[in-house]
Protein backbone atom coordinates (compact mmCIF):
# COMPACT_ATOMS: atom_id res chain seq x y z
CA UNK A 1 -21.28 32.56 -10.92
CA UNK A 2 -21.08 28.38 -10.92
CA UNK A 3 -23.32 26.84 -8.84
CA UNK A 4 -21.76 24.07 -6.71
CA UNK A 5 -23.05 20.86 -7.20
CA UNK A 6 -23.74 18.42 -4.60
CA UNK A 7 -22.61 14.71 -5.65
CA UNK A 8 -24.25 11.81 -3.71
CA UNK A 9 -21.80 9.27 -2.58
CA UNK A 10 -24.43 6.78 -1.74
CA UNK A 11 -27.18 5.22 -3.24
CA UNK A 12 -29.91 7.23 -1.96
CA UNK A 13 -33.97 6.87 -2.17
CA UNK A 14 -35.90 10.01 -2.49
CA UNK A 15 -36.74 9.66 0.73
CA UNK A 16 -33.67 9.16 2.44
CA UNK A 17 -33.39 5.90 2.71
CA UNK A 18 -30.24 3.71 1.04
CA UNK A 19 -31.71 1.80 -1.87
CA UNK A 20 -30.88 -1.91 -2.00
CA UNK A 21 -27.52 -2.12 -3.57
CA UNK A 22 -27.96 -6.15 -4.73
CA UNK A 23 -25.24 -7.28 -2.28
CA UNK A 24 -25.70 -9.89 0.38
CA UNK A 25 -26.16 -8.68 4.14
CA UNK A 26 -22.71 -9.00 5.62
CA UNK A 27 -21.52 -8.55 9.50
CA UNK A 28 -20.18 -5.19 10.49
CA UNK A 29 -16.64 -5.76 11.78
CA UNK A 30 -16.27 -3.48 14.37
CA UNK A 31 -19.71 -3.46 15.82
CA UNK A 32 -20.84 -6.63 14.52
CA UNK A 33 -24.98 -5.34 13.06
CA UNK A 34 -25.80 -6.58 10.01
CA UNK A 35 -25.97 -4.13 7.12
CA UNK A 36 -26.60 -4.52 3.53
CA UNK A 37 -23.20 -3.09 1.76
CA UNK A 38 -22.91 -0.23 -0.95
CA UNK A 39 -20.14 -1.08 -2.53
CA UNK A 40 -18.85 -5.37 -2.68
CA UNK A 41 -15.93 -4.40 -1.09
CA UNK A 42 -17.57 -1.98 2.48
CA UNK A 43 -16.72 -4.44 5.23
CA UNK A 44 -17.92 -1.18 7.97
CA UNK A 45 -21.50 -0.54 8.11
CA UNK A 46 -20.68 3.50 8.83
CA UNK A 47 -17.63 5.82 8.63
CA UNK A 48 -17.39 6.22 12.67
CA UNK A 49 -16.82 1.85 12.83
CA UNK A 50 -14.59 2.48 9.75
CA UNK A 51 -12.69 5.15 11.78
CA UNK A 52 -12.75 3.54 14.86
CA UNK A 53 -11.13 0.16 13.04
CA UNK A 54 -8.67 2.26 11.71
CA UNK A 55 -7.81 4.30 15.04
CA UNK A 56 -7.71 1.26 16.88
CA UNK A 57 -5.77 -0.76 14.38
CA UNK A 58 -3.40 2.21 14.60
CA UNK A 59 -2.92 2.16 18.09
CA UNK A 60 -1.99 -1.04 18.25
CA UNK A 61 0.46 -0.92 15.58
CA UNK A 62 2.23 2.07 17.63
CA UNK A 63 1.92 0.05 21.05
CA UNK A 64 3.57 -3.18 19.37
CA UNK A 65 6.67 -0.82 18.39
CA UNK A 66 6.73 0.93 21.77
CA UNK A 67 7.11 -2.98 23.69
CA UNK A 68 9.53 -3.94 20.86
CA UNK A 69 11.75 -1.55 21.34
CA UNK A 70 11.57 -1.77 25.01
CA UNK A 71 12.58 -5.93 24.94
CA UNK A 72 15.26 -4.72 22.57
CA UNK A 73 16.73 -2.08 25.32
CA UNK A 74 16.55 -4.86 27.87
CA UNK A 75 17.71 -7.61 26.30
CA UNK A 76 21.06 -5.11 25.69
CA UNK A 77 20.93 -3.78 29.17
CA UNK A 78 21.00 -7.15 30.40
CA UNK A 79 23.12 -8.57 27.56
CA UNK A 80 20.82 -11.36 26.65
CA UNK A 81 21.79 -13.35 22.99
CA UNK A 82 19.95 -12.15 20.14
CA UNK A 83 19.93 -8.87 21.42
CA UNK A 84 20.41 -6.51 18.71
């Protein structure tokens, strides 16, 4: 029987603690705490601010569609030029 091995995703001390990666400190951008990134790319100090962007950035994207179509349907109802 194979044991599973467990792959670390981070770079991870001993101890628990995330070893320095060599990138500057950068700004969180959904909570705005300073962190000291993983990878040169991480612009989210944790997954929940990276999901939270993301669900946010979502609903927004949805909510901008929902209003657009609604000015559309008025602009017709109404019979406004550059109706569609």
């Amino acid at each position: 029987m194979k044991t599973k091995v467990l792959r670390k995703t981070r770079l991870a001390h001993p101890r628990g603690e995330i070893k320095a990666s060599g990138y500057k400190a950068v700004v969180c951008q959904k909570c705005g705490r300073k962190f000291n990134p993983t990878r040169k790319w991480q612009s989210f100090c944790s997954a929940k601010c990276r999901k939270l962007a993301w669900l946010r950035k979502a609903a927004k994207v949805e909510i901008l569609h929902d209003h657009e179509a609604r000015l559309r349907a008025i602009e017709v109802r109404l019979k406004i030029k550059g109706a569609k």
